[in-house]
Protein backbone atom coordinates (compact mmCIF):
# COMPACT_ATOMS: atom_id res chain seq x y z
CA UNK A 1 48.68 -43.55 14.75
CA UNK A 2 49.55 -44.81 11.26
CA UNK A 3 47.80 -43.28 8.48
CA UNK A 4 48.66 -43.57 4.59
CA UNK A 5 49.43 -41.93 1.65
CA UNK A 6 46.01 -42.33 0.33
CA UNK A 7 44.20 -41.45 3.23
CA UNK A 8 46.08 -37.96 3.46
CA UNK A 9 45.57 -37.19 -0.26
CA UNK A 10 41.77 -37.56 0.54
CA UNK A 11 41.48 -35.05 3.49
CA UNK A 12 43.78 -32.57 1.77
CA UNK A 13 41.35 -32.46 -1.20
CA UNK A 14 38.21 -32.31 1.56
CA UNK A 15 39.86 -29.39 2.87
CA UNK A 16 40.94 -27.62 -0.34
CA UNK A 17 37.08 -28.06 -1.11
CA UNK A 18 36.32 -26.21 2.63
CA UNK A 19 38.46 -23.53 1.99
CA UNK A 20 37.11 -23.05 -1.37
CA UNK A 21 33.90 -22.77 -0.12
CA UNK A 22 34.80 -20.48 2.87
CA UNK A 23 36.01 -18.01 0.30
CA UNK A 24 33.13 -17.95 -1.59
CA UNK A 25 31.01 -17.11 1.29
CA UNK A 26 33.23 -14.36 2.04
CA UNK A 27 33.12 -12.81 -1.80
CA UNK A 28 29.56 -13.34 -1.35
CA UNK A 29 29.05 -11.53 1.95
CA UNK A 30 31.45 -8.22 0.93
CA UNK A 31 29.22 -8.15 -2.48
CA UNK A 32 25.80 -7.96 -0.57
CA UNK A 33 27.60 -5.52 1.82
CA UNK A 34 28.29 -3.74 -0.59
CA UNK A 35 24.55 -3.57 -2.52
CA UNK A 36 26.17 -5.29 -5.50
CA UNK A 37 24.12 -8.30 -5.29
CA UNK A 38 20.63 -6.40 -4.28
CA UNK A 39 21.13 -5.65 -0.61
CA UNK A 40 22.17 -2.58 0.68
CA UNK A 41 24.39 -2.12 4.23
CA UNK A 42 21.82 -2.71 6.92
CA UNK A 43 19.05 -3.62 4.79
CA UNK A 44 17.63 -6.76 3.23
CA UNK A 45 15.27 -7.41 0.29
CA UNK A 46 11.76 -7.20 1.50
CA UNK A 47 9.67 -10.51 0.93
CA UNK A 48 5.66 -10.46 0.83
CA UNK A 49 3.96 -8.16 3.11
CA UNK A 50 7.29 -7.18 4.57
CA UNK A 51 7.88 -3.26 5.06
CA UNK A 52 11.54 -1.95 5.25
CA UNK A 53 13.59 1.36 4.80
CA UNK A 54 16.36 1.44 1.71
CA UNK A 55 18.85 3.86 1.29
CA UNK A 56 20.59 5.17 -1.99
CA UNK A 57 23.67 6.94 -1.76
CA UNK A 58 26.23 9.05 -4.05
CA UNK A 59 28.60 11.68 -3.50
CA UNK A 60 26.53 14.24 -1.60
CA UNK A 61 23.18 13.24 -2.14
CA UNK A 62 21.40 10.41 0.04
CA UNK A 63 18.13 9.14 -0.46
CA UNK A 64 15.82 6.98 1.85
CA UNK A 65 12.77 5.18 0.66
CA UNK A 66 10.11 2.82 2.03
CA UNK A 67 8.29 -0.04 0.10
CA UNK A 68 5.47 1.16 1.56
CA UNK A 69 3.76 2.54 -1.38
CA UNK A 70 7.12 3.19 -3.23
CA UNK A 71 7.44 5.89 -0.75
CA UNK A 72 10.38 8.54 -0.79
CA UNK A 73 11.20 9.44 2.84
CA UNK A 74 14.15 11.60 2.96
CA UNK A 75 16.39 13.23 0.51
CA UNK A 76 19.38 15.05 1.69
CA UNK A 77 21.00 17.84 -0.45
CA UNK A 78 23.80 20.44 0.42
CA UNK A 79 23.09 23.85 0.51
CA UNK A 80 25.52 27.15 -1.03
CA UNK A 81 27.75 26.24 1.93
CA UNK A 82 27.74 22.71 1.71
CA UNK A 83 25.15 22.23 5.03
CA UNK A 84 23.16 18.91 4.34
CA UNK A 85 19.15 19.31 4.51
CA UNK A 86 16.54 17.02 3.98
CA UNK A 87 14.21 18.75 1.38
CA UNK A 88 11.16 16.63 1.65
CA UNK A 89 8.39 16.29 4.11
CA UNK A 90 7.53 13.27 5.86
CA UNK A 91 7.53 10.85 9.11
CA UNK A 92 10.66 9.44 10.86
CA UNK A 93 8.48 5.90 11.29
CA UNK A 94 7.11 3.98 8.40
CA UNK A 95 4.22 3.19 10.64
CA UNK A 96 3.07 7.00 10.41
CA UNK A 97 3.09 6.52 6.34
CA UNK A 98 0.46 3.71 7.06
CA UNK A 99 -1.98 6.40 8.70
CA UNK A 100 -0.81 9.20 6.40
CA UNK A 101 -4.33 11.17 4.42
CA UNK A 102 -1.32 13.93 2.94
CA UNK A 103 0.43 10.71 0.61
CA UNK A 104 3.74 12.36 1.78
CA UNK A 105 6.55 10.83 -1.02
CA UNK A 106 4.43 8.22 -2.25
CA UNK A 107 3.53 6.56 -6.04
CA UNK A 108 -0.18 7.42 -6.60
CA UNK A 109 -2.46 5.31 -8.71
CA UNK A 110 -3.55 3.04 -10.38
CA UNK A 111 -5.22 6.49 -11.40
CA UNK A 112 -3.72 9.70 -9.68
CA UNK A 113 -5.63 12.77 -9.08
CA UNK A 114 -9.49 13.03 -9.58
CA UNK A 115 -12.53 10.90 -11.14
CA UNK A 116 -15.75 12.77 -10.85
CA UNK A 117 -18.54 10.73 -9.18
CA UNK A 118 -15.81 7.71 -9.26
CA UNK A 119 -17.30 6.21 -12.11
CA UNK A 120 -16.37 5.54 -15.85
CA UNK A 121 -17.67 4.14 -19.32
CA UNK A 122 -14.86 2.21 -21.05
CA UNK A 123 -16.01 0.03 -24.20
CA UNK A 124 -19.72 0.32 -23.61
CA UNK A 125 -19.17 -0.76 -19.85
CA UNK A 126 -20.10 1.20 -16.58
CA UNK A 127 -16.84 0.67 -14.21
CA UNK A 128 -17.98 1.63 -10.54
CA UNK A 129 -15.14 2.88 -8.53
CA UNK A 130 -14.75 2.88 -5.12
CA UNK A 131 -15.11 6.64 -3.69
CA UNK A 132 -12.75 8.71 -0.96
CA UNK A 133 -13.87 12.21 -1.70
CA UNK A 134 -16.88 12.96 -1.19
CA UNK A 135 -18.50 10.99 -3.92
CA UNK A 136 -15.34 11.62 -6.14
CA UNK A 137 -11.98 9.20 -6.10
CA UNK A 138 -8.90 10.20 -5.61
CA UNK A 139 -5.37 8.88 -5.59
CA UNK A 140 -6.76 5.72 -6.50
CA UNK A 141 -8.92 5.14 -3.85
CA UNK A 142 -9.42 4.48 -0.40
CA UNK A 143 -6.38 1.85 -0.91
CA UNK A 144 -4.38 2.87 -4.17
CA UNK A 145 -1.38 2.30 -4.92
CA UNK A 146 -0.08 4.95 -1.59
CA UNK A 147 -1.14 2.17 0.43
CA UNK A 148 -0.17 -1.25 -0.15
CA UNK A 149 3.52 -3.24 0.04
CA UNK A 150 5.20 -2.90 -2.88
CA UNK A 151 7.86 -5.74 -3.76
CA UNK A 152 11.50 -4.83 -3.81
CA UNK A 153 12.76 -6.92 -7.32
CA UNK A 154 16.85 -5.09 -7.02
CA UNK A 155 18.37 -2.84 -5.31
CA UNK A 156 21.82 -0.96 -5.33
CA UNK A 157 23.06 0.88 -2.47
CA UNK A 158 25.88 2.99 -3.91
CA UNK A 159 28.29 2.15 -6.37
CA UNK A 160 27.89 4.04 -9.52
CA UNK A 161 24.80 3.96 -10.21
CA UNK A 162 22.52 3.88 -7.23
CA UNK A 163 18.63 2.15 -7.73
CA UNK A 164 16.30 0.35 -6.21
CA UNK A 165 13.17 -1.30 -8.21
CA UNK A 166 9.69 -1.37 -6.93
CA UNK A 167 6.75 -3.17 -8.07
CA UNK A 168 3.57 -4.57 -7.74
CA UNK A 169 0.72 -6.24 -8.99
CA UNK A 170 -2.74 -4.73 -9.24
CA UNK A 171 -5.37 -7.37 -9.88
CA UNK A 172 -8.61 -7.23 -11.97
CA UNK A 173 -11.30 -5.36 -9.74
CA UNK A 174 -9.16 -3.21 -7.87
CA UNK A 175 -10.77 -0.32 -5.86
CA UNK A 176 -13.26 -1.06 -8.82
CA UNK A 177 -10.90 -0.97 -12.31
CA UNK A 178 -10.84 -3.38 -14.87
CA UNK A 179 -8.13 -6.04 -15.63
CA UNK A 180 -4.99 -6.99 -14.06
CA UNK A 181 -2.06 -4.54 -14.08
CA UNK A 182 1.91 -4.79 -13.83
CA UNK A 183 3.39 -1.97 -12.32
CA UNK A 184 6.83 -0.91 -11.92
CA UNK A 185 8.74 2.10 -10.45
CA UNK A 186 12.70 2.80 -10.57
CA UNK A 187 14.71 5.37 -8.27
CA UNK A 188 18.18 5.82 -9.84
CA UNK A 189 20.96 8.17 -8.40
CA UNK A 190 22.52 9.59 -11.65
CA UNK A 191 25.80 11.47 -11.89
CA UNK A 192 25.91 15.27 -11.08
CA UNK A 193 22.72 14.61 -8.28
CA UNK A 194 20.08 13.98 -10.73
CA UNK A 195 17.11 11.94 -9.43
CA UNK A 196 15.81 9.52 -11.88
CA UNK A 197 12.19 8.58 -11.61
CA UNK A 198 10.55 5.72 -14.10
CA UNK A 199 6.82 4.57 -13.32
CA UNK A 200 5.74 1.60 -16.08
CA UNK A 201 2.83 -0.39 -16.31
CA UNK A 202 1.33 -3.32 -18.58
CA UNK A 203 -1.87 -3.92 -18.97
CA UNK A 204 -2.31 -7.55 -19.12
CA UNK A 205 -5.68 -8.59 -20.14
CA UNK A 206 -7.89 -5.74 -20.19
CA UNK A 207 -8.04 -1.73 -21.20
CA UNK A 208 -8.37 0.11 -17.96
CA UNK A 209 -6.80 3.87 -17.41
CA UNK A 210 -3.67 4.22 -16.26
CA UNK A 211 -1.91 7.54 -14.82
CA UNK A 212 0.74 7.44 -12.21
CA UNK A 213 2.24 10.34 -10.22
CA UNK A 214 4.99 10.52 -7.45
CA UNK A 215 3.64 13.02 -4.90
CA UNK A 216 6.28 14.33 -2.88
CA UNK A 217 6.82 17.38 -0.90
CA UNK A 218 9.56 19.53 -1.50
CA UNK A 219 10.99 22.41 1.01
CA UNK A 220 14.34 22.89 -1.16
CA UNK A 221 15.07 25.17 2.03
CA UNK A 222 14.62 22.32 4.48
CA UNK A 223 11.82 20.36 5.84
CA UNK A 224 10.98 21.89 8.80
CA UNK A 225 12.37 25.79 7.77
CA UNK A 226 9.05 26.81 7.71
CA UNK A 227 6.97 28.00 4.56
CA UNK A 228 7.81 27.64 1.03
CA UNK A 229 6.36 30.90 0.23
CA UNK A 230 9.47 32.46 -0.37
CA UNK A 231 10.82 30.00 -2.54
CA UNK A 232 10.68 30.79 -6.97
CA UNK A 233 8.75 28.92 -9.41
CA UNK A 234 8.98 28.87 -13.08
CA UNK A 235 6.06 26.32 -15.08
CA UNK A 236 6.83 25.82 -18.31
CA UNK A 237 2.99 26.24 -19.47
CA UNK A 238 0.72 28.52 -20.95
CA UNK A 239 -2.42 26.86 -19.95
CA UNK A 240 -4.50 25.35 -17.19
CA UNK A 241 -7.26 22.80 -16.97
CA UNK A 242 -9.18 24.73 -14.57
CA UNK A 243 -11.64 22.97 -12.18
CA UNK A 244 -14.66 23.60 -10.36
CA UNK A 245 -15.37 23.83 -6.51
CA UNK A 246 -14.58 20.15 -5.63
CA UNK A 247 -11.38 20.43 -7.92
CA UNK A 248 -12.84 18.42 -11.03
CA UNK A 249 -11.65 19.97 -14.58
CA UNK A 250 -14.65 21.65 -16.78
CA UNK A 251 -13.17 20.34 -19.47
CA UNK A 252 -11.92 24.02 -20.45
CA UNK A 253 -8.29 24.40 -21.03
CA UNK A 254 -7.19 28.11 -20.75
CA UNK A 255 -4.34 30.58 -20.90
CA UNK A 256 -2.49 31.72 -17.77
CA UNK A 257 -2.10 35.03 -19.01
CA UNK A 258 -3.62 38.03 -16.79
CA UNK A 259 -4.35 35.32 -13.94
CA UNK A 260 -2.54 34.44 -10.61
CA UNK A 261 -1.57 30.69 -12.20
CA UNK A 262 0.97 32.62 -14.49
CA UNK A 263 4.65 31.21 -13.73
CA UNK A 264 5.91 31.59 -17.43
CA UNK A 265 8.51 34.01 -15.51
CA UNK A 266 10.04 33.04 -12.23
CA UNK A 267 7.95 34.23 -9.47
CA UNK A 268 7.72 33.50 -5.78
CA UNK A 269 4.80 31.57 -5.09
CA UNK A 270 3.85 34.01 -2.53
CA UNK A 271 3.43 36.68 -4.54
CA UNK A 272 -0.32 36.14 -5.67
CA UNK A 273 -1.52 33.25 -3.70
CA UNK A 274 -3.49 35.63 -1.60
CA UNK A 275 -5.84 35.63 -5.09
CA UNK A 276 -6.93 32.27 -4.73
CA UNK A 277 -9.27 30.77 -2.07
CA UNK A 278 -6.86 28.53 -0.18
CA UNK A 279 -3.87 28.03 -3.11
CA UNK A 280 -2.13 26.26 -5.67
CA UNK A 281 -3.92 22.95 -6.90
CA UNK A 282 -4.03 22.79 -10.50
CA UNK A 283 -2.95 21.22 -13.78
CA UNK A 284 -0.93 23.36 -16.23
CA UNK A 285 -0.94 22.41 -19.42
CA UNK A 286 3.19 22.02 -20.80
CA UNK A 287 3.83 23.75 -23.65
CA UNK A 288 6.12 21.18 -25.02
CA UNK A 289 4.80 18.27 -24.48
CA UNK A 290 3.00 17.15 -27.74
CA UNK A 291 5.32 14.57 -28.51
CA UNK A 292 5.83 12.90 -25.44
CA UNK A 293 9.76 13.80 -25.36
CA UNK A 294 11.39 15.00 -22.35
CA UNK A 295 10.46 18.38 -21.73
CA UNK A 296 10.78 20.74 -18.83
CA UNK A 297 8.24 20.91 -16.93
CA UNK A 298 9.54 23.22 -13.54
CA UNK A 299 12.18 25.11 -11.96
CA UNK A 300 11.75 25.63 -8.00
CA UNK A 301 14.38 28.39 -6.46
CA UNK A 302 15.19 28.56 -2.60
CA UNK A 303 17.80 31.58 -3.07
CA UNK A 304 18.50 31.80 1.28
CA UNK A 305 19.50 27.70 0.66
CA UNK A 306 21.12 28.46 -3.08
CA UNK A 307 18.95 25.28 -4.01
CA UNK A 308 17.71 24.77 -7.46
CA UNK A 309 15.80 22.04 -8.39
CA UNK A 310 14.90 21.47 -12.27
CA UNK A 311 12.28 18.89 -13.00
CA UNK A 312 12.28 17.08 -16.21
CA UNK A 313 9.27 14.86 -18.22
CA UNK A 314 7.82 13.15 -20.64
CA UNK A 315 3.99 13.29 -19.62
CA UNK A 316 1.71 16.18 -21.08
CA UNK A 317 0.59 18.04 -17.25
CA UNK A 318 1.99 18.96 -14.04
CA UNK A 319 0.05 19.57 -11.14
CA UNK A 320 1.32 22.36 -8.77
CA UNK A 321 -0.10 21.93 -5.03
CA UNK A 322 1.12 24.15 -2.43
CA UNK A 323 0.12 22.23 0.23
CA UNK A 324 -3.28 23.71 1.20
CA UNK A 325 -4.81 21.03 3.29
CA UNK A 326 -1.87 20.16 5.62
CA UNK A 327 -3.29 21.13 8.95
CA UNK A 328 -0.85 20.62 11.98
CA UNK A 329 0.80 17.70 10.84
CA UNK A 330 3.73 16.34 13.02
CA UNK A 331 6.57 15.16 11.08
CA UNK A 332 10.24 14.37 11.36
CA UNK A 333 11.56 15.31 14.28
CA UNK A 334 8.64 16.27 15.81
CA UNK A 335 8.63 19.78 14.04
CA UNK A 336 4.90 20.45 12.93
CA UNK A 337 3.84 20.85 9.13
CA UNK A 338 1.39 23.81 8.42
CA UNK A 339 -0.21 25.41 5.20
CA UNK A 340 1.77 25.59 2.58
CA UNK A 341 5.16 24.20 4.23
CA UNK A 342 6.20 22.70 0.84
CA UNK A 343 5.01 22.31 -2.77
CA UNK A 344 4.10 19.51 -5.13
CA UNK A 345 5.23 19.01 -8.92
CA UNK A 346 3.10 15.94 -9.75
CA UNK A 347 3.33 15.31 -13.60
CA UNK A 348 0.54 13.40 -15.04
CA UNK A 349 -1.92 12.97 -17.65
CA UNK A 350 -4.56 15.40 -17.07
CA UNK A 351 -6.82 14.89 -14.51
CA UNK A 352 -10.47 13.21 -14.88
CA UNK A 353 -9.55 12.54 -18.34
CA UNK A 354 -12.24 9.17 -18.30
CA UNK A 355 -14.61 12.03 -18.70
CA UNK A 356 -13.24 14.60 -21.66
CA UNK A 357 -12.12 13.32 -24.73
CA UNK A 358 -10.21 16.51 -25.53
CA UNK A 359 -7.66 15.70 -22.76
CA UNK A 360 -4.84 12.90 -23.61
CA UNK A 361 -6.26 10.17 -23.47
CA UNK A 362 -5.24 7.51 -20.41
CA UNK A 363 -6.83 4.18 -21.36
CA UNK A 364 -3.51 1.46 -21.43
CA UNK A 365 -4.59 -1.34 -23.56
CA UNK A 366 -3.12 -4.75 -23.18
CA UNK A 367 -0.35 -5.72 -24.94
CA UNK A 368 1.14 -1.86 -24.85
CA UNK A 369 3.54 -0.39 -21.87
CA UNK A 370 3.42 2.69 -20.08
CA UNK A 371 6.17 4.97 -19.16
CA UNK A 372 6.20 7.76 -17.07
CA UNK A 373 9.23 9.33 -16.65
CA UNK A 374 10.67 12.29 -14.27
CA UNK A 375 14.02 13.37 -13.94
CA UNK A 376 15.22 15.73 -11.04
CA UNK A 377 18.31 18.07 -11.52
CA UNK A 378 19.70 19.61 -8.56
CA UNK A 379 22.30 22.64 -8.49
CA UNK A 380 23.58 25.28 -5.88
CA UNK A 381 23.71 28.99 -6.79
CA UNK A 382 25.87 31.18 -4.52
């Protein structure tokens, strides 16, 4: 068969085009392999309602998370001799998060901790929340922010700076508060293993409070070594907001000083909990936090491990929660979670601050941004 000149100059250029395009796909494949373009190794973006696992990864530090409620899952840290643990508690299935009362790992809100009788006055109007304690809220309510799909908007596996974006949008009317809100939270892998932690909102047509927390469970020893009992604790506060019997504040803020809620020094938290009814669950008060700055807010010490882990903030309270109300939980691996098998370092505005005007106030009104910002440092010491 005969064919011309012509003819052959067209179906080289046809094929130059083919291989051009082959290439391409090939660039673009190696770049979402490697989480450049948003999708890490064995993951994908989640679309609407979709629930998957993401991983971020540097150097010796390896964190899993769910979209399910912005939920951390797993973080694995060497110990003194280099042995890899996961430090938090938690499931193995993101189905068990679904069912989970404890809000193992997750982003709390659109108002973490407490509102007494889950009602508020903002502007001259009555907002009726929607109750889940007793006739208190907390966490946001019966479906905060622990309990909804949160949309993945980018994501970087590894690389050098490891993050993933969540965020969602609360409407007007949610669990009962007012206006429509924009929320955003960022997990970034920073050099040395530092955990980054950013929660922002905008509120877009209406005031409505606002106060975020990340409540996660830390073992630094391990999450199924046992008790955390053992383990040192240093608050940076002199104060506490105490609380009454169903853990709303008084409105009181007092000194630590000659009580069992004194961590100025390093102590183990074992050392005086046997002076409180059931434990740790209370605000402190951080001494440095008047101008909204990063301050320190914590150090936690597992000496058997060698794990320290420093936590960082900008917000004016910390709640410390020693895990009081876990009650035979089964968790990863099957190994089951008892009182006081880890501790929580929740920072926050102070809690039920709708109700005292002497706390910092929490009301976001549209047109300004919220930022919430915690910052994890983790060390060994021999």
């Amino acid at each position: 068969m005969n064919v011309s000149s012509n003819t052959w100059t067209i179906l080289r250029k046809k094929m130059t085009k083919v291989s051009v395009l082959l290439s391409a796909v090939v660039v673009l494949a190696l770049l979402f392999d490697n989480g450049v373009l948003g999708i890490g190794h064995g993951h994908r973006i989640a679309g609407d309602g979709e629930v998957r696992i993401y991983e971020l990864k540097k150097g010796n530090i390896s964190l899993r998370l769910t979209n399910w409620g912005a939920t951390i899952m797993s973080l694995l840290l060497p110990d003194k001799n280099g042995k890899l643990d996961d430090v938090v508690l938690g499931f193995d299935s993101v189905n068990d998060y679904k069912n989970d009362s404890a809000y193992f790992g997750a982003v709390v809100g659109r108002v973490a901790n407490r509102i007494a009788n889950a009602q508020f006055t903002l502007n001259g109007t009555l907002y009726e929340l929607i109750p889940n304690e007793g006739k208190n809220m907390l966490h946001g309510g019966p479906k905060g922010f622990s309990d909804v799909v949160w949309k993945v908007t980018r994501y970087q596996k590894g690389g050098h700076t490891p993050r993933i974006v969540f965020s969602y949008f609360s409407h007007n009317g949610e669990e009962g508060f007012p206006g429509d809100l924009q929320v955003s939270v960022t997990y970034t892998i920073l050099g040395d293993n530092h955990l980054s932690i950013s929660m922002k909102a905008k509120a877009l047509n209406k005031a409505t409070p606002v106060n975020l927390a990340q409540h996660t469970y830390w073992n630094l020893g391990g999450q199924n070594s046992g008790d955390i009992l053992s383990e040192e604790v240093q608050i940076f506060a002199s104060h506490i907001t105490p609380c009454d019997s169903h853990l709303i504040p008084t409105g009181k803020i007092i000194p630590v000083k000659g009580t069992p809620y004194d961590f100025l020094k390093p102590r183990t938290v074992g050392s005086r909990i046997n002076k409180l009814p059931t434990g740790y669950d209370i605000n402190y008060v951080l001494d440095s936090a008047q101008s909204m700055k990063l301050h320190r807010a914590a150090i936690v010490r597992d000496k058997k491990s060698g794990r320290v882990m420093e936590l960082v903030t900008n917000q004016p309270g910390v709640q410390f929660y020693t895990s009081n109300m876990l009650k035979e939980t089964k968790g990863k691996g099957g190994f089951v979670y008892k009182e006081h098998a880890a501790l929580c370092l929740e920072t926050q505005k102070y809690p039920d601050s709708v109700h005292h005007p002497n706390f910092p106030s929490e009301i976001l009104y549209p047109g300004k941004s919220y930022e919430h910002v915690m910052l994890f440092k983790f060390t060994v010491e021999s």
